[in-house]
C-alpha atoms as a PDB file:
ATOM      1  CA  UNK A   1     102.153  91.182 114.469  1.00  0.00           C
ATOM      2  CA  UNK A   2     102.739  92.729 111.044  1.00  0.00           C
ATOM      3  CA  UNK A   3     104.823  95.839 111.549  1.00  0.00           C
ATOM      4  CA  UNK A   4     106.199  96.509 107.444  1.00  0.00           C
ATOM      5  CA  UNK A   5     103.802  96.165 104.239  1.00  0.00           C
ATOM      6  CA  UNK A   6     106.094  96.016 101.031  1.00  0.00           C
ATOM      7  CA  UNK A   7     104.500  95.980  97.615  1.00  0.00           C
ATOM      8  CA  UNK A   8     105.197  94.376  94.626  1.00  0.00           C
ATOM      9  CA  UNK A   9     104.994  96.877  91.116  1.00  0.00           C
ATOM     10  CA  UNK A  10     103.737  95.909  88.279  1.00  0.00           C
ATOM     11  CA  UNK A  11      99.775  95.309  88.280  1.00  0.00           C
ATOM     12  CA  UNK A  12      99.840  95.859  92.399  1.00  0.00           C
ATOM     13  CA  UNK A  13     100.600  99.517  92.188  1.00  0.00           C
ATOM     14  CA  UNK A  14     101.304  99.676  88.394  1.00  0.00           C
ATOM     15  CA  UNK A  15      99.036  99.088  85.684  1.00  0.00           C
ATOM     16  CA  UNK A  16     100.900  97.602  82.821  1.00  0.00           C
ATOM     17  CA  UNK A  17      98.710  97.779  80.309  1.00  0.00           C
ATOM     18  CA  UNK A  18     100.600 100.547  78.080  1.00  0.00           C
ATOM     19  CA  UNK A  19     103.867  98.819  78.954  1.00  0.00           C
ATOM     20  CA  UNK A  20     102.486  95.475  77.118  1.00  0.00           C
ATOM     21  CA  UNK A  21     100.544  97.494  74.370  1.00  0.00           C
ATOM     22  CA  UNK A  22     103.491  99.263  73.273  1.00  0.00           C
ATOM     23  CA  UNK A  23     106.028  96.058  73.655  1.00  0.00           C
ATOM     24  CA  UNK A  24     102.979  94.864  71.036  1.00  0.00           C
ATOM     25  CA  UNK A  25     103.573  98.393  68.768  1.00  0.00           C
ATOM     26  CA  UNK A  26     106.985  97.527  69.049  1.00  0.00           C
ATOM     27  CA  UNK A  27     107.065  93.887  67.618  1.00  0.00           C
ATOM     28  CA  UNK A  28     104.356  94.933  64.766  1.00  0.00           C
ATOM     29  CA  UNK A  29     101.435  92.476  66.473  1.00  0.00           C
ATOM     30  CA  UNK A  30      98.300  93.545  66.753  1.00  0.00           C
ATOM     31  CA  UNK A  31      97.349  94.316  70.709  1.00  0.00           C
ATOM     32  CA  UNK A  32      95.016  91.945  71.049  1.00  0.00           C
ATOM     33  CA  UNK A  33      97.013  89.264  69.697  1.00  0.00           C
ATOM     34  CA  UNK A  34     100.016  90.275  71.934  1.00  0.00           C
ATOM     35  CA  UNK A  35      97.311  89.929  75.142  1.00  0.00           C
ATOM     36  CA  UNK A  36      95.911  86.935  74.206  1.00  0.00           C
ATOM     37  CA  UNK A  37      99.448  85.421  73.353  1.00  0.00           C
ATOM     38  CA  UNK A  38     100.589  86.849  77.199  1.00  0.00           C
ATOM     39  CA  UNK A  39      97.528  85.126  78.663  1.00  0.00           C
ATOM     40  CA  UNK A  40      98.096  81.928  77.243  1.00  0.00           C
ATOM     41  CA  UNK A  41     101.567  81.505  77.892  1.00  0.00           C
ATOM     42  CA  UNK A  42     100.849  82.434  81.589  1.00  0.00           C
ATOM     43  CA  UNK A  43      97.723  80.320  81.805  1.00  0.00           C
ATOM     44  CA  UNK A  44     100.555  77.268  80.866  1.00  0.00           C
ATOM     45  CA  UNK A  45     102.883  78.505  83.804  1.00  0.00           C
ATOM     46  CA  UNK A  46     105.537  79.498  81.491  1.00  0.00           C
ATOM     47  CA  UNK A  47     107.542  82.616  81.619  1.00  0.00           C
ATOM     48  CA  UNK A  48     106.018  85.899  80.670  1.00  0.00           C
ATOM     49  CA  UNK A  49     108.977  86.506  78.425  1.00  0.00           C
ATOM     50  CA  UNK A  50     108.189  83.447  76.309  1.00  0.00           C
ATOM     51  CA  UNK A  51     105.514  85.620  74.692  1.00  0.00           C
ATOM     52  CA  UNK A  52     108.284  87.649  72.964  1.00  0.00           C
ATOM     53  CA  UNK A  53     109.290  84.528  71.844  1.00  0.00           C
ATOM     54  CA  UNK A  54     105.920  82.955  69.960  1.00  0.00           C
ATOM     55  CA  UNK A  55     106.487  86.286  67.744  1.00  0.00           C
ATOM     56  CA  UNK A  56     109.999  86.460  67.214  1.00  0.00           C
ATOM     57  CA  UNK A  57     112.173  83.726  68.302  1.00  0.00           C
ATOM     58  CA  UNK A  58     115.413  84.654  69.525  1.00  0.00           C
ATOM     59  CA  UNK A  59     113.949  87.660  71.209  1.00  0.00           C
ATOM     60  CA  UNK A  60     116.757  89.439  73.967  1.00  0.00           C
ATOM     61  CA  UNK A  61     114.645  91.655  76.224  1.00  0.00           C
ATOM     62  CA  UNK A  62     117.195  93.336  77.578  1.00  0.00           C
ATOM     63  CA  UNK A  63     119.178  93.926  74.558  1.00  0.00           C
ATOM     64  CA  UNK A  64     115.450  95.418  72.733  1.00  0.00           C
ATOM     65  CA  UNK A  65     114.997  97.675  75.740  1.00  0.00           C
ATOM     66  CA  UNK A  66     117.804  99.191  74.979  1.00  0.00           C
ATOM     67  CA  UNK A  67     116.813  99.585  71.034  1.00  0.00           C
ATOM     68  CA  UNK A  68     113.839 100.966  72.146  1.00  0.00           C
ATOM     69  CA  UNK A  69     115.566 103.416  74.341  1.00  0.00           C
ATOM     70  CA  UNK A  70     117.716 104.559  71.666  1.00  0.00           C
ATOM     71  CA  UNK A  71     115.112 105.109  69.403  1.00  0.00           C
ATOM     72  CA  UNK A  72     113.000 107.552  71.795  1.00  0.00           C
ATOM     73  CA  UNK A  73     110.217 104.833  73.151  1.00  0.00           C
ATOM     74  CA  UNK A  74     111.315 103.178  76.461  1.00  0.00           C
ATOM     75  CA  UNK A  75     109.473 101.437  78.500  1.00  0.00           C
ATOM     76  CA  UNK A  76     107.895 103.661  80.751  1.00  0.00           C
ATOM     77  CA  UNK A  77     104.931 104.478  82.987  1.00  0.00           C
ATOM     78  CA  UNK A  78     103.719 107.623  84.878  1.00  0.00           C
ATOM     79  CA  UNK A  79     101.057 108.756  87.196  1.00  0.00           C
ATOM     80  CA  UNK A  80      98.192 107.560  84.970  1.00  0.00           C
ATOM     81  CA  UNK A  81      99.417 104.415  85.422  1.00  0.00           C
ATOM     82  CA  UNK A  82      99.129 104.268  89.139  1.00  0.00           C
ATOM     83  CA  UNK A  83      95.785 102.115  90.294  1.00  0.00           C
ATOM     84  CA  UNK A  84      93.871 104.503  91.882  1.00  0.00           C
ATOM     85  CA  UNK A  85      93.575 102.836  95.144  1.00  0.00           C
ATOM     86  CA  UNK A  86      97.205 103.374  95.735  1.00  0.00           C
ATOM     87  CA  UNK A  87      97.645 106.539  97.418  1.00  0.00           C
ATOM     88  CA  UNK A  88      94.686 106.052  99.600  1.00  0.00           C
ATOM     89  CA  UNK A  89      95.856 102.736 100.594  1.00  0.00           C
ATOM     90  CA  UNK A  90      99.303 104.371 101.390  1.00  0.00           C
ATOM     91  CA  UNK A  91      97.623 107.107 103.187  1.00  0.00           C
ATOM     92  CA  UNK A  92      95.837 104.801 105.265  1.00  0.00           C
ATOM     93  CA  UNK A  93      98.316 101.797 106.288  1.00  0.00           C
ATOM     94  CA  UNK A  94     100.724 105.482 107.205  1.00  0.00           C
ATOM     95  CA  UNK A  95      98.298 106.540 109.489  1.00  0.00           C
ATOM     96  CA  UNK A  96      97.866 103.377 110.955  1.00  0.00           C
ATOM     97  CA  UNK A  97     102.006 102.805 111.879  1.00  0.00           C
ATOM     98  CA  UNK A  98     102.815 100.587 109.339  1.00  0.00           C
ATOM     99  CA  UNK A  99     106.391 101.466 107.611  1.00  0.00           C
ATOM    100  CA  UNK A 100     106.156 100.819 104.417  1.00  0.00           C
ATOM    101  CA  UNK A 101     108.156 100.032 101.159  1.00  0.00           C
ATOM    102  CA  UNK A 102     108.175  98.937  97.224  1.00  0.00           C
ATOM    103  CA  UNK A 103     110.017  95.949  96.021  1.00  0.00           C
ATOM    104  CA  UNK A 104     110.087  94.332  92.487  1.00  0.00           C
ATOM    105  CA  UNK A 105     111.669  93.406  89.644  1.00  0.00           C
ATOM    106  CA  UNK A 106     112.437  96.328  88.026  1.00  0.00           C
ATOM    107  CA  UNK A 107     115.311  98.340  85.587  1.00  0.00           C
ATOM    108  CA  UNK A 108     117.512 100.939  86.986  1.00  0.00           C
ATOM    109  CA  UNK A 109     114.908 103.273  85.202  1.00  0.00           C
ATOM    110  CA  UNK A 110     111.664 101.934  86.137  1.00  0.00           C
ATOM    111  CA  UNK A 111     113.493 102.709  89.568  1.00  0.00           C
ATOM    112  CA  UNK A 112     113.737 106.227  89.485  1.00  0.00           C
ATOM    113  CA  UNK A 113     110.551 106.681  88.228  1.00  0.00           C
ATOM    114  CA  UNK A 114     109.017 104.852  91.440  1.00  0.00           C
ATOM    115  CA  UNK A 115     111.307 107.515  93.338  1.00  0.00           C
ATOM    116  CA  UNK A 116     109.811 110.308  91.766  1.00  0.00           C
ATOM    117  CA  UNK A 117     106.402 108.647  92.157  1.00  0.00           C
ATOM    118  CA  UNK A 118     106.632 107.639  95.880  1.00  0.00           C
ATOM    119  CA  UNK A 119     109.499 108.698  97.756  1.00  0.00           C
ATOM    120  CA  UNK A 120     107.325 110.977 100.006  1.00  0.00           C
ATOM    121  CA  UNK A 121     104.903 108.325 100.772  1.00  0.00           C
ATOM    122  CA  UNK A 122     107.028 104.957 101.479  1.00  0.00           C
ATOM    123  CA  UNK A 123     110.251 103.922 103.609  1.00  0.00           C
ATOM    124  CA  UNK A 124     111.910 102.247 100.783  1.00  0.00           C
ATOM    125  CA  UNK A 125     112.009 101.337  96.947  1.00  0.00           C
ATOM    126  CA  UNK A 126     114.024  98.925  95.794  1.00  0.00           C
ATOM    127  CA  UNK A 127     114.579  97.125  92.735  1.00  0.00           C
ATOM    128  CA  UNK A 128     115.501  94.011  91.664  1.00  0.00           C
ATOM    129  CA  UNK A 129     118.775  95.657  89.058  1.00  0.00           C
ATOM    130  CA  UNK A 130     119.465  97.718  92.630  1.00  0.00           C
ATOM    131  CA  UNK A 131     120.242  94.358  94.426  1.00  0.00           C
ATOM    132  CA  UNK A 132     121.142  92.244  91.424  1.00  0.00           C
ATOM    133  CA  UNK A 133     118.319  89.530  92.518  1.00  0.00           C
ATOM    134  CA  UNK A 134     115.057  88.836  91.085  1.00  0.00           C
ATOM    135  CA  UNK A 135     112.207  87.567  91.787  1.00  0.00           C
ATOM    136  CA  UNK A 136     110.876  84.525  92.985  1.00  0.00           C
ATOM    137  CA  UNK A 137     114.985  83.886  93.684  1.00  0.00           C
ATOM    138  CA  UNK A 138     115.329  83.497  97.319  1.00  0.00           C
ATOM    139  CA  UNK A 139     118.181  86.186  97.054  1.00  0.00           C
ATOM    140  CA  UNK A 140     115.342  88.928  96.652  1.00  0.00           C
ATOM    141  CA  UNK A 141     113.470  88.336  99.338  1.00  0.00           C
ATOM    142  CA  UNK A 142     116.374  88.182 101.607  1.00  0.00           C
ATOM    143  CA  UNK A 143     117.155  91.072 100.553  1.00  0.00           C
ATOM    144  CA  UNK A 144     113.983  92.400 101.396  1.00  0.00           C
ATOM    145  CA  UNK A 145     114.294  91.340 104.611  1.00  0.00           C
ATOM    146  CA  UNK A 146     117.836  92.877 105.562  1.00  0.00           C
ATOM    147  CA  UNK A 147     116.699  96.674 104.309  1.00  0.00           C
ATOM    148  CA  UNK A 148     113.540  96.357 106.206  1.00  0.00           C
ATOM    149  CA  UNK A 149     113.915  97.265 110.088  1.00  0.00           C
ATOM    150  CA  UNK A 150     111.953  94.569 111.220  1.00  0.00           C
ATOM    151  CA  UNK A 151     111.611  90.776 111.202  1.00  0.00           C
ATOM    152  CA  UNK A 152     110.770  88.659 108.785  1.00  0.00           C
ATOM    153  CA  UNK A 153     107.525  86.752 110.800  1.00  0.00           C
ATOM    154  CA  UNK A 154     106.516  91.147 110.678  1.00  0.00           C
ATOM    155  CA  UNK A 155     106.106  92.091 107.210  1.00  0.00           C
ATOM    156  CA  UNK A 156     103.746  91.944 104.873  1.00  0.00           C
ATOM    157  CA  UNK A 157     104.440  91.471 101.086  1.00  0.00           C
ATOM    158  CA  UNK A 158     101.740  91.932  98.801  1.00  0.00           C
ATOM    159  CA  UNK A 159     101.845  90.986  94.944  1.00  0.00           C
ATOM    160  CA  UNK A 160      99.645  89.491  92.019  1.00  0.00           C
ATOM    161  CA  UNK A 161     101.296  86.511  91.625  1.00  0.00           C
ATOM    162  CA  UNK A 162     101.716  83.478  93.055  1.00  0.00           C
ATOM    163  CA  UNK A 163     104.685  82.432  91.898  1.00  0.00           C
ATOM    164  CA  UNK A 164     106.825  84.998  92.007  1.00  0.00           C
ATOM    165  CA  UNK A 165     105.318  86.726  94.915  1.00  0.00           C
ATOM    166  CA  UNK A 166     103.303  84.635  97.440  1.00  0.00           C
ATOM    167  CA  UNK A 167     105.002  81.709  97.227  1.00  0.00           C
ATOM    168  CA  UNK A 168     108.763  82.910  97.338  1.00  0.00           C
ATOM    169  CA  UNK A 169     107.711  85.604  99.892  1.00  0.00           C
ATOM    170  CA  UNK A 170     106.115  82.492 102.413  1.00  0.00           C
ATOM    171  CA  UNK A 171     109.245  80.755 102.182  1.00  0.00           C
ATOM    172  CA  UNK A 172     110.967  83.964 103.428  1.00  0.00           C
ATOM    173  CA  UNK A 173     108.650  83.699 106.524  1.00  0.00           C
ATOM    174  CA  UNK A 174     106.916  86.523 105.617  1.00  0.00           C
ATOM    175  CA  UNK A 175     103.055  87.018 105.498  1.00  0.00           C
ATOM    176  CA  UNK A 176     101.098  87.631 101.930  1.00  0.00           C
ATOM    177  CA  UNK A 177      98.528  89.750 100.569  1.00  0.00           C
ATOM    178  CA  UNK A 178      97.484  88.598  96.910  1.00  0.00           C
ATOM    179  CA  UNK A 179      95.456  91.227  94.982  1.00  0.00           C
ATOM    180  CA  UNK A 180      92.956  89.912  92.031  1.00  0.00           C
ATOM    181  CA  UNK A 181      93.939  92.134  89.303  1.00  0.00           C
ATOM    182  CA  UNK A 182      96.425  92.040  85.970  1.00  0.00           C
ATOM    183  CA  UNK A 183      96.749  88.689  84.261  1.00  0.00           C
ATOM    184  CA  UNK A 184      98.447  86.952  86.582  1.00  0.00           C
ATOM    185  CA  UNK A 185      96.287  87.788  89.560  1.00  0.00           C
ATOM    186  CA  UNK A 186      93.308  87.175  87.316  1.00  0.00           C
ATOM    187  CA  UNK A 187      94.464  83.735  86.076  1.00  0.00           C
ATOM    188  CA  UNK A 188      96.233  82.579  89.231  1.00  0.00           C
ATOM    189  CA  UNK A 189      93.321  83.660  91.539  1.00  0.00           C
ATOM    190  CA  UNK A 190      91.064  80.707  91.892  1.00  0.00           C
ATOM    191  CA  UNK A 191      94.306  77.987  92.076  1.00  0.00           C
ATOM    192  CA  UNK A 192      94.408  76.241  94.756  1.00  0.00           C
ATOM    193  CA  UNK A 193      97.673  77.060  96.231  1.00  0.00           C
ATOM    194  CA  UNK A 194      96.284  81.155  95.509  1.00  0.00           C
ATOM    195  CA  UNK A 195      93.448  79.888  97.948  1.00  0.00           C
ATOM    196  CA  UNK A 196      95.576  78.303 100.678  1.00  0.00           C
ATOM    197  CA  UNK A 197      98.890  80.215 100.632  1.00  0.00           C
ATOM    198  CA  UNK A 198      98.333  83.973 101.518  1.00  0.00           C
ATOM    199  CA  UNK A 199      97.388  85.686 104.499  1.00  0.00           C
ATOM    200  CA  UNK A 200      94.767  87.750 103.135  1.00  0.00           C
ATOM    201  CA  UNK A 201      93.159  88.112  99.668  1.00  0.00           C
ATOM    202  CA  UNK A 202      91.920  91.399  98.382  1.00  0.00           C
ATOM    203  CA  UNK A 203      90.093  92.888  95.662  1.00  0.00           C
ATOM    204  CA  UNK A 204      91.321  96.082  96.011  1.00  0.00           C
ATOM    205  CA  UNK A 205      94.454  97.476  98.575  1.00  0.00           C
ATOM    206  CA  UNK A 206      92.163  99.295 100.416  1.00  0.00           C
ATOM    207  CA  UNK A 207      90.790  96.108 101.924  1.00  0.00           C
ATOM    208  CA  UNK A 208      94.573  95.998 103.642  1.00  0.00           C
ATOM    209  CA  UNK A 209      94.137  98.621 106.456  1.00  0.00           C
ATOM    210  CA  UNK A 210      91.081  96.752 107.909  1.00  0.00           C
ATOM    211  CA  UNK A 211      92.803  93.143 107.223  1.00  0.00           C
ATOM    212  CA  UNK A 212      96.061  94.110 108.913  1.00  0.00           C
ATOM    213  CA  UNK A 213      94.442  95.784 112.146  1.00  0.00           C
ATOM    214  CA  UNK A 214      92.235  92.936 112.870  1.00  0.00           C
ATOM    215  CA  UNK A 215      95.243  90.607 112.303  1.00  0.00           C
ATOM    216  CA  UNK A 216      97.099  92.590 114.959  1.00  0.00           C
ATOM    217  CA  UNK A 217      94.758  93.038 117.706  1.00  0.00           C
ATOM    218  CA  UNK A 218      93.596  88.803 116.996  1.00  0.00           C
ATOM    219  CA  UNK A 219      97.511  88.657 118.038  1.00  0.00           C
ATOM    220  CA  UNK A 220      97.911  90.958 120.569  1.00  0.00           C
END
């Protein structure tokens, strides 16, 4: 019985699109080039933050977030960002009893934006710099499962990648969801461990409501 659905952020609820585009503005690339560098390097299974790399080597993330900060352009997103099944979807597992929460890597800013985003529509947010564990570390998705009132075997993650979504989350003993959409989701999708791992896959989280109910009463 799946009791809990928690989502993953970026390109499940979040479109990152103007996150990447400016990181390209930012390191003087043309967009394009930055995308096609991004799809490449995840197309190889390498880390996304290898793409930095191929354009400056030596590249800190963490320490150019905070350059970009100071100079007035931080990372940031906002309600255009949001995929616009989200609210429906969250709308419609609510109605159904499903609690339900948002987990992912994320900074302590990215995190309060989610808040003011979601609070009124989801049990709990919580971020990867909250717990200081990130994803696919097996330290996350404990963590997961201690905040959320219910067993592991009951919840539902959903994300766009295999790697660091489905695959650590199945481990956990948790059922998956894996949506087709963002780079990873796109490039992932026809794998054969994106075939065979999750519970369901959708092309859009509306297709959840539907998926999860059947589930339920096929268990009942």
């Amino acid at each position: 019985m799946i009791r809990a659905v928690i989502f993953d952020v970026g390109e499940c609820l979040v479109d990152e699109s103007t996150e990447y585009g400016t990181w390209a503005d930012w390191l003087g690339v043309p967009r394009h080039t930055f995308h096609a560098m991004f799809g490449a390097v995840i197309a190889q299974a390498r880390d996304y933050r290898e793409t930095f790399q191929e354009f400056r080597p030596g590249f800190d993330l963490y320490a150019e977030r905070e350059r970009r900060a100071q100079a007035g352009q931080p990372e940031t997103f906002s309600e255009a960002d949001v995929y616009p099944d989200v609210r429906d979807t969250f709308a419609a597992l609510r109605a159904d009893g499903l609690w339900l929460g948002i987990a992912g890597n994320q900074t302590v800013r990215a995190g309060r934006i989610l808040r003011e985003l979601f609070s009124s529509e989801v049990d709990l947010i919580g971020t990867s710099d909250d717990w200081g564990a990130s994803k696919p570390a097996p330290e996350f998705f404990h963590r997961v499962a201690q905040v959320v009132p219910f067993q592991a075997e009951e919840m539902l993650y959903v994300g766009d990648r295999v790697d660091n979504d489905i695959r650590p989350a199945h481990r956990a003993g948790m059922h998956t969801a894996l949506v087709r959409r963002g780079p990873w989701g796109t490039i992932q999708w026809r794998t054969e461990e994106a075939q065979k791992l999750p519970t369901f896959r959708v092309e859009s989280l509306l297709e959840l409501s539907g998926l999860v109910a059947r589930f339920n009463d096929s268990v009942r």
